[in-house]
Structures are given as C-alpha cells and as structure tokens.
Protein backbone atom coordinates (compact mmCIF):
# COMPACT_ATOMS: atom_id res chain seq x y z
CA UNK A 1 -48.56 -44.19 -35.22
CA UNK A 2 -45.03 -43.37 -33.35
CA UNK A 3 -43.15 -45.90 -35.69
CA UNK A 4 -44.77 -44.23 -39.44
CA UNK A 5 -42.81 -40.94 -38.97
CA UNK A 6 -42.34 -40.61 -43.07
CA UNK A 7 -46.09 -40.78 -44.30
CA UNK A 8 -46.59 -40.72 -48.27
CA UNK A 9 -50.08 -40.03 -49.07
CA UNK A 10 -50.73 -40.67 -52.73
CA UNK A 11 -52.98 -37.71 -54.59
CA UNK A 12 -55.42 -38.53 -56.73
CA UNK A 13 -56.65 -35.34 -58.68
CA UNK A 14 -59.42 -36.69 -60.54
CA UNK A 15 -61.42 -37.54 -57.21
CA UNK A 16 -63.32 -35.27 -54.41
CA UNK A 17 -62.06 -36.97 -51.27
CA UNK A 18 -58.59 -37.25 -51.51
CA UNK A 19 -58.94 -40.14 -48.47
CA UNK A 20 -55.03 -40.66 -48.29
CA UNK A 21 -54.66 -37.35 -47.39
CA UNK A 22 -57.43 -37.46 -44.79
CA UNK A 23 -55.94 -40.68 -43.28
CA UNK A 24 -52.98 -39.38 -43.10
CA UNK A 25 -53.65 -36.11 -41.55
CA UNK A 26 -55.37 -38.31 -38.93
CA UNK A 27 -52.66 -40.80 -37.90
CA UNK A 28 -50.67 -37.37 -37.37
CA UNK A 29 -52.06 -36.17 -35.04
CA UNK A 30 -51.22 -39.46 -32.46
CA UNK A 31 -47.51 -38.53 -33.92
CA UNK A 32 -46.26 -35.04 -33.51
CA UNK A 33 -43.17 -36.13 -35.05
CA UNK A 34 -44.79 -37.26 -38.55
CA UNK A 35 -43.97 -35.82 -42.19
CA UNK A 36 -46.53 -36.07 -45.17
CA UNK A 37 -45.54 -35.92 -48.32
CA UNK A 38 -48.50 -35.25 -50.53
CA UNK A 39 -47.55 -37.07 -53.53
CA UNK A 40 -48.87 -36.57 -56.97
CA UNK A 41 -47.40 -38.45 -60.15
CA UNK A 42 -47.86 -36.73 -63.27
CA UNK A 43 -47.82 -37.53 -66.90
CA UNK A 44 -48.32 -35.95 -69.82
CA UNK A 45 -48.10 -37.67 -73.62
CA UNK A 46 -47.79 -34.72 -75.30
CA UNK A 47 -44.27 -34.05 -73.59
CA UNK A 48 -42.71 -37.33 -75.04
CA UNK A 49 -43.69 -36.54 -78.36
CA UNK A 50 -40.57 -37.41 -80.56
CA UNK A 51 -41.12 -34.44 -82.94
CA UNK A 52 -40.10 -32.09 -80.70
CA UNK A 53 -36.15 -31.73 -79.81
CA UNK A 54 -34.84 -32.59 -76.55
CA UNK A 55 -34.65 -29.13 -74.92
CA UNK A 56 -38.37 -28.32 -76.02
CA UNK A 57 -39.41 -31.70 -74.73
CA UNK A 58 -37.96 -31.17 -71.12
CA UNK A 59 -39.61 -27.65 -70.91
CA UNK A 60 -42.48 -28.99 -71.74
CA UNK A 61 -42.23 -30.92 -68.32
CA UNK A 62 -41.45 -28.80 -66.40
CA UNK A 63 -44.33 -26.32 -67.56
CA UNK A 64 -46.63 -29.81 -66.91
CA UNK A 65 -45.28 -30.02 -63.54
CA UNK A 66 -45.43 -26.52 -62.64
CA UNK A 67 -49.08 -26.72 -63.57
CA UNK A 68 -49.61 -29.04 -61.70
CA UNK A 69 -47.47 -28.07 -58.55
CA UNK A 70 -49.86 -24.93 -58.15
CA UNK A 71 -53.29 -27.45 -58.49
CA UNK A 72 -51.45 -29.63 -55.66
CA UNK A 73 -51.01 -26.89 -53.70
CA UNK A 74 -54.87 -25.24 -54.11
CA UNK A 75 -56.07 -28.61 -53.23
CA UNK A 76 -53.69 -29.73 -49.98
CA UNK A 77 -54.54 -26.02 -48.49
CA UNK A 78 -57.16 -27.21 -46.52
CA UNK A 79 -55.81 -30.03 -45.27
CA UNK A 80 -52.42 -27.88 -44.32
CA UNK A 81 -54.83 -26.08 -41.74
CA UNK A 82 -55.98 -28.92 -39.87
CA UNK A 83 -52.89 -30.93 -40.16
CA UNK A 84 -50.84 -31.18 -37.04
CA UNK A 85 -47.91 -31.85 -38.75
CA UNK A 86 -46.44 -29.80 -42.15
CA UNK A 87 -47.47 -30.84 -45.23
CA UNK A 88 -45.37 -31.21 -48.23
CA UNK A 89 -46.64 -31.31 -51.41
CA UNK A 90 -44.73 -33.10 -54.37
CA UNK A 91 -45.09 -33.55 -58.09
CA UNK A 92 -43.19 -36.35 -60.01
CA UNK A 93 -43.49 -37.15 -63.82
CA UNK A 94 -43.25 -40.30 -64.47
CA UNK A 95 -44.81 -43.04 -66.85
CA UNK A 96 -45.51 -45.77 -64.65
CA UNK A 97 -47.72 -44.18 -61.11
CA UNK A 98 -47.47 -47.30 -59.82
CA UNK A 99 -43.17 -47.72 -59.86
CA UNK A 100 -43.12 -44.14 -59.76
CA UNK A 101 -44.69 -44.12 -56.15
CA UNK A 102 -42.54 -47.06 -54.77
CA UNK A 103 -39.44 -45.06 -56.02
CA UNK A 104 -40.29 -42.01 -54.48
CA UNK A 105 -40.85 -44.26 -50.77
CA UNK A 106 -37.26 -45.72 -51.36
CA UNK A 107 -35.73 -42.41 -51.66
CA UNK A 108 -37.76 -40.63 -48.99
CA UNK A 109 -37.37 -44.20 -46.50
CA UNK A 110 -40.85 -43.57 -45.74
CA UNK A 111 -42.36 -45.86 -43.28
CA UNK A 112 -46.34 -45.90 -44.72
CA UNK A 113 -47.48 -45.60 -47.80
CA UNK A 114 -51.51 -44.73 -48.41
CA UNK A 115 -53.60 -44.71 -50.89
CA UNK A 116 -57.49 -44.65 -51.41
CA UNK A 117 -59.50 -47.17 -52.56
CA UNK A 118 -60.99 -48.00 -55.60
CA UNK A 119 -63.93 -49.76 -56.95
CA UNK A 120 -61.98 -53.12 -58.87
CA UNK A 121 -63.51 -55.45 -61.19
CA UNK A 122 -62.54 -59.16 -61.86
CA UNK A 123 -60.95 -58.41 -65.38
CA UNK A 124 -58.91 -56.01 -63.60
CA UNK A 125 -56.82 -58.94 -62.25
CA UNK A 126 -56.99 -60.56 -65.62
CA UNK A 127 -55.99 -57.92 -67.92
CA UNK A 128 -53.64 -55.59 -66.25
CA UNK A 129 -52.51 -54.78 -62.48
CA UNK A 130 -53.92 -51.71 -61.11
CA UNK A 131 -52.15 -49.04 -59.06
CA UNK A 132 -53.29 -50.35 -55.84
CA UNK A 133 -52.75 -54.04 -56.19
CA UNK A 134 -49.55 -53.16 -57.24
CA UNK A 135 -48.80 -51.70 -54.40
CA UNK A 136 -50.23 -54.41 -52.48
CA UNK A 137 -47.65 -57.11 -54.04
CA UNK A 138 -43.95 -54.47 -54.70
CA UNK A 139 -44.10 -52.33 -51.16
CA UNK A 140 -41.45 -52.40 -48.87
CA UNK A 141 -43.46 -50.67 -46.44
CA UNK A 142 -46.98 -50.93 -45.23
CA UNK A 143 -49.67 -49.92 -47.26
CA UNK A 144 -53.02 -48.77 -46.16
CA UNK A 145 -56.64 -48.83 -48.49
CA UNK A 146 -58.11 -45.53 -47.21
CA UNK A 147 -61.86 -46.13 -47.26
CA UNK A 148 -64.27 -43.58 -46.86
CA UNK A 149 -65.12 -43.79 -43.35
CA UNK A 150 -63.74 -41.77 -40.24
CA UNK A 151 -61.99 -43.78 -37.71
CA UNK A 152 -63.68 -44.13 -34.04
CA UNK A 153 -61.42 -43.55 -30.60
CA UNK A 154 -61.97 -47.36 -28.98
CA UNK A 155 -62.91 -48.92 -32.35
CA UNK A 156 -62.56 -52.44 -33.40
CA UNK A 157 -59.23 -53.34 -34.65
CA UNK A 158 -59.41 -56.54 -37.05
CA UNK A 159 -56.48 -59.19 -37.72
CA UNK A 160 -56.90 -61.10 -40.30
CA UNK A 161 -54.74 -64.85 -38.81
CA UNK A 162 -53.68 -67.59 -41.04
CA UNK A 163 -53.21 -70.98 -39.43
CA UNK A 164 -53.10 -72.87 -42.91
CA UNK A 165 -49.03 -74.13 -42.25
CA UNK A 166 -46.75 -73.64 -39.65
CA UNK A 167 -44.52 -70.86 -41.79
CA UNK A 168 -47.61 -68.13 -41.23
CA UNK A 169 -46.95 -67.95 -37.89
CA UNK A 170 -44.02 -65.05 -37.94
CA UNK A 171 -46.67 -62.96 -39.84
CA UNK A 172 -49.47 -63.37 -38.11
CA UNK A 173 -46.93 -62.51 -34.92
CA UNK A 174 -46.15 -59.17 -37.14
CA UNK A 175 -49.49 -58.42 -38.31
CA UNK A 176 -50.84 -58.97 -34.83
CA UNK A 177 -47.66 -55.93 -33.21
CA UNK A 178 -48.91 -53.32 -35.84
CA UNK A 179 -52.52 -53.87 -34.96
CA UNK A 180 -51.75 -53.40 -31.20
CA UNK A 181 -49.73 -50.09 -31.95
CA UNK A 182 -52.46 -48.93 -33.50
CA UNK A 183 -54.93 -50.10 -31.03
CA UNK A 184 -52.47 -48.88 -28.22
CA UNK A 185 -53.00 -44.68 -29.48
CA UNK A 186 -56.79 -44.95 -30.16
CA UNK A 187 -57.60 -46.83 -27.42
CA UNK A 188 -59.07 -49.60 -30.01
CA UNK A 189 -60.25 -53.50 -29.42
CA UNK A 190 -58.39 -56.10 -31.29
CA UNK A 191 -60.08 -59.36 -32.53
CA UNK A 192 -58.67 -61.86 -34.58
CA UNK A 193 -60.49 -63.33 -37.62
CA UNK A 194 -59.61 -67.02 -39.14
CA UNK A 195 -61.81 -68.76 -41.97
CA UNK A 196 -61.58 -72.18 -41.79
CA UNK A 197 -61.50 -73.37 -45.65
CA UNK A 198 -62.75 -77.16 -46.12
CA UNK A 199 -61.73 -79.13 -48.89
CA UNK A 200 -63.32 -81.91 -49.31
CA UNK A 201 -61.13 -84.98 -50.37
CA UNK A 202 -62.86 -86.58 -53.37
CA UNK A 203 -61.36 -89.89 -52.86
CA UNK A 204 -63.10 -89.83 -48.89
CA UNK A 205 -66.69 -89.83 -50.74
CA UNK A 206 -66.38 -93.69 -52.34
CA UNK A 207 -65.42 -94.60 -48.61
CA UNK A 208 -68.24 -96.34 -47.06
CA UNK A 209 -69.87 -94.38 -44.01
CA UNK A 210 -67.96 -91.43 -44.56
CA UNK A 211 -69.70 -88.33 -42.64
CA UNK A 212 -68.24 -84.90 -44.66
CA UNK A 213 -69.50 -83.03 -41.67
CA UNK A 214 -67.70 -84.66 -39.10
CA UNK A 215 -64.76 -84.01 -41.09
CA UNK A 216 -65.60 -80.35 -42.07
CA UNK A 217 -65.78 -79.95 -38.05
CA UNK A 218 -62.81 -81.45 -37.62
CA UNK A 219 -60.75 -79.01 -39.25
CA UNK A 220 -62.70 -76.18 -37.98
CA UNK A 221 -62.35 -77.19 -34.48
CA UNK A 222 -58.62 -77.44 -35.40
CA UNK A 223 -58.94 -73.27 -36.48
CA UNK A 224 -60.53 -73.09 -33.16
CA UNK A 225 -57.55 -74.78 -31.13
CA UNK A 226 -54.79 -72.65 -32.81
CA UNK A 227 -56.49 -69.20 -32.90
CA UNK A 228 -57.74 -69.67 -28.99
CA UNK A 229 -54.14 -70.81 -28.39
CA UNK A 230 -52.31 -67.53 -30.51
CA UNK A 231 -55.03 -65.30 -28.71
CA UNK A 232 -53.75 -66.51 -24.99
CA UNK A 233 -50.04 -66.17 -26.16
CA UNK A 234 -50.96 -62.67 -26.72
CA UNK A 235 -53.33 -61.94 -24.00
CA UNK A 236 -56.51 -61.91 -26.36
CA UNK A 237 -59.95 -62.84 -25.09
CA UNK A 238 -61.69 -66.02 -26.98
CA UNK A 239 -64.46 -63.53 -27.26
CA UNK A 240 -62.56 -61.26 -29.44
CA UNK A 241 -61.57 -64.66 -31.19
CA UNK A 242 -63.61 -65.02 -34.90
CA UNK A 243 -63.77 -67.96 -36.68
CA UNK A 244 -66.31 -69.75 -39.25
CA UNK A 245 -65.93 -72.23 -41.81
CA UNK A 246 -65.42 -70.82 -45.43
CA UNK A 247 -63.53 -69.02 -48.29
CA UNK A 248 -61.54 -65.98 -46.59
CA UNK A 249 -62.83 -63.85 -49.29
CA UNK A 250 -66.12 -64.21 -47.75
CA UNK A 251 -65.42 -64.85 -44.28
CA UNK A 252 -62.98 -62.01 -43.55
CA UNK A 253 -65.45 -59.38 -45.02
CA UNK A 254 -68.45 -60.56 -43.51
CA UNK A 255 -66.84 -60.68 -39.71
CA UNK A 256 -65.30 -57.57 -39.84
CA UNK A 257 -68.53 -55.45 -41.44
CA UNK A 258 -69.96 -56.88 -38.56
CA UNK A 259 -67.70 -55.76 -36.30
CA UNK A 260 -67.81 -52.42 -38.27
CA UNK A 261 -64.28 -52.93 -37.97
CA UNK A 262 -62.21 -49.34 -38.47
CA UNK A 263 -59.12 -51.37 -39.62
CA UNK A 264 -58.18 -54.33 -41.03
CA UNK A 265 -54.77 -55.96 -40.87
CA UNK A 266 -54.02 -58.33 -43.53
CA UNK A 267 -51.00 -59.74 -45.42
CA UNK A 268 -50.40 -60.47 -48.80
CA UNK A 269 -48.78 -62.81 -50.53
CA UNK A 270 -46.86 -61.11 -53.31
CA UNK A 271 -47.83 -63.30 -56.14
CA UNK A 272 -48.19 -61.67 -59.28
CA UNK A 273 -48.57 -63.01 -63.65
CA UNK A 274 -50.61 -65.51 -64.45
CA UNK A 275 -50.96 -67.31 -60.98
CA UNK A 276 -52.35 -64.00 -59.50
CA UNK A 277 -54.36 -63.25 -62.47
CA UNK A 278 -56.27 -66.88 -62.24
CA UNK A 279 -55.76 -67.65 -58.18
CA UNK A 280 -55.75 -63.85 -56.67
CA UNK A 281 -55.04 -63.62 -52.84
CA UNK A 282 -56.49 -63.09 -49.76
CA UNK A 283 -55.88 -59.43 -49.93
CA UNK A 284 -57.04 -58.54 -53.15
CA UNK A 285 -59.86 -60.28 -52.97
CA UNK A 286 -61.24 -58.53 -50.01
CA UNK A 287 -60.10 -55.13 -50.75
CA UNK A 288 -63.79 -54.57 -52.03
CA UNK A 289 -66.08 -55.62 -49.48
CA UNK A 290 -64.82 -54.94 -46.38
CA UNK A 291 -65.98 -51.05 -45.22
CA UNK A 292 -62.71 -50.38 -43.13
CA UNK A 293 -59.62 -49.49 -43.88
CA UNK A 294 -56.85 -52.05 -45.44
CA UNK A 295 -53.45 -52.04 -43.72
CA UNK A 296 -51.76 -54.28 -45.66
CA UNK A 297 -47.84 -56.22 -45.47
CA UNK A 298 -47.05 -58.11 -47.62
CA UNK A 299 -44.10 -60.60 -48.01
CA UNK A 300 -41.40 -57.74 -48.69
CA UNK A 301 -42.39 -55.67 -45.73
CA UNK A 302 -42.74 -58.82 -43.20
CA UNK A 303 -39.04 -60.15 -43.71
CA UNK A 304 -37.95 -56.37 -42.79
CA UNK A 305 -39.70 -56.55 -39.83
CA UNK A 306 -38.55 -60.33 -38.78
C-alpha cells in the first residue's frame, strides 16, 4: 500500500513458508516505492557464556551472525527474483525477538511490520506472551498475521467495528481508512462486522414479566442502528453491513470465514499482565480462527494516526 513504504518482514528460519516474506513481496508490488527488510533475530547461548573473556565472547557473535547472514541470504534468494522491490536482508542478535523486532522498526521508521501466524494455545496467554501477541499490544506501527492463503484482486475486505461506547468511534474511523487503502489498490469489497454481546442483567430476572429476548433484541437492534448509520457516513451498503448477536471471538471469525474474507482489520486494546492473561482481547482471541490475514492497530498506532 502507497503509505507502508518501510516494510519489515520478520524471518522465521525454523518454518517452510516464510508468509511475511510472501506478504510482503505482494503488497510491493501495488508500491514501487517500497523497501523490505528481511529481518531475522538471532541468538545464541553459547555466546553469553561467562567463561569466556569479553573479546572471545563478541567474536563468537559475530561468527553466529555471519552464519546466519549467509542462511538469510540462501533462503530470501527466491523471493529477491520475484520481488518488485529490493530486498534487504538483516541479522540482529538479540535476547528478547520480540523487543528486538520493535527496536529495529523504531530505528528503520518502518511503516508495517509482518509476521506469520502461529498456532496459540490458551496457556500461552497464561504463562508467557508470545512473539506475536506481543507485537499485537507494543507496535507503533501496524502489524499484519500473515496466514497462509494468497490474496484475491476484488476480495472481501473485513472491518472489524466496535460500537460498545462512544470513545471507539475515532478507531473504528481509522481502522475503516486503512481498509479502504487497501481495498482502493486491489480493487477489494469492504464490509463491516459488529457482534452484538448481551449481558443479561441478573437483577431483570426476579422482575415479574420480564421477556430476556425482547431485551437481547433491543440491544442488537441498537448494533443495527449505529453500524447502518457509520456505513452511510462512509458510503457503505447495509448489505456489506454484518451483525449478529454474540461473543466477538465467535462472531468476528465466523462472518468473515464466510465471507472468505482476504483481510481482516481489527484493533487491539493493548492490555497486557494479569488482566490480559485472565480477560484476553478481541484480537488475540481471534487470531486463530479466522483464515485471512490480521491487520492489526492497536492503541499505540491509532493515537499516531488521530
């Protein structure tokens, strides 16, 4: 896309596909003007072992990087030929991936950060923060969740709208502006997508004649009068206007695989410790079901954008 002109896409050696790279090599070619940086972080224990003096210890890194320069390079060779756009390939050591890639967007200002996706599990959340959802919650940029799919010219485009308080309106405003850039150069169909998440007040069920359903509709018909009023602000059909009553974690995914949606836009809240461990958000608890890609902002890279 014309505005992601600094592209890091984040190697993963151990894998077949790299799909970051893929992705990447693909949004190039709607932007002549793009730069990838191939971007592998590297770490080795055995170069931090204390036993060994300082001087030993640093040329033992650099003999792990240059190792692992020349495997970058064997394995972004194919990609250099069909790229549009050069290629440059990049080795960092570093003990945290995670920090390690955010750093290297700050000092490059790169505009887009991908990465592919991986198969999570709920302890995941529980026990430790993986690369990805860190990324998710600490980018200043956008980050996209390469899947393994290839994107269609004139495929659906999916938004992912929050009408829950008044304050989510800026972001779905910015969420909605990236979608239709993208949309715009593939020639791509947005639709919006709102779950409509009833709570039940327990105190309502001692109240004599109380109907639960009429009061589930009500808020769902509420969904229904903000999303078709957002969608004609923005010259949206209603028919490419999705709503249904439920979680988003199973709404979102089940709307857009039937969509077979090529991207998904979705923000993210930024929460992370104990409340994200126990709660999650939207975002992260999507990232496995839905088949398209993830282009995620999160609260970092939506008040840069404001």
């Amino acid at each position: 896309m014309r505005q992601y002109n600094r592209i890091i896409a984040v190697i993963e050696p151990r894998r077949n596909e790299q799909l970051a790279l893929q992705r990447a090599v693909e949004l190039a070619k709607y932007n002549p003007r793009a730069e990838i940086t191939a971007l592998r972080l590297v770490y080795d224990f055995s170069a931090d072992i204390h036993v060994l003096n300082r001087m030993s210890e640093e040329a033992t890194r650099q003999d792990v990087l240059e190792t692992n320069r020349k495997q970058l390079e064997e394995m972004i060779a194919p990609f250099k030929e069909e790229s549009p756009v050069p290629i440059i390939g990049k080795c960092v050591y570093t003990r945290d991936i995670g920090e390690g890639i955010l750093t290297e967007a700050d000092e490059q200002k790169c505009d887009l950060i991908i990465k592919g996706a991986n198969n999570h599990k709920m302890l995941d959340s529980i026990l430790f923060t993986p690369i990805d959802w860190y990324l998710l919650r600490n980018a200043k940029v956008p980050v996209v969740i390469a899947k393994d799919h290839e994107w269609k010219t004139g495929g659906n485009i999916v938004v992912a709208v929050d009408f829950s308080f008044e304050g989510h309106r800026g972001a779905n405003i910015s969420l909605l502006r990236e979608a239709q850039q993208l949309a715009t150069i593939t020639r791509g169909t947005i639709h919006l997508v709102n779950s409509a998440s009833v709570v039940l007040p327990t105190i309502m069920l001692e109240v004599p004649h109380y109907a639960p359903e009429v009061f589930a509709q009500s808020i769902v018909n509420e969904h229904k009068r903000r999303i078709y009023e957002f969608a004609k602000a923005h010259n949206i059909p209603e028919e490419n206007c999705h709503i249904k009553e439920g979680m988003p974690d199973e709404v979102i995914p089940e709307i857009c695989n039937k969509l077979n949606a090529d991207a998904v836009f979705i923000g993210s809240a930024g929460r992370s410790g104990a409340m994200a461990a126990l709660i999650g958000n939207t975002c992260e608890e999507v990232v496995d079901y839905i088949a398209a890609d993830l282009i995620v902002l999160n609260d970092k890279t939506l008040a840069r954008k404001k």
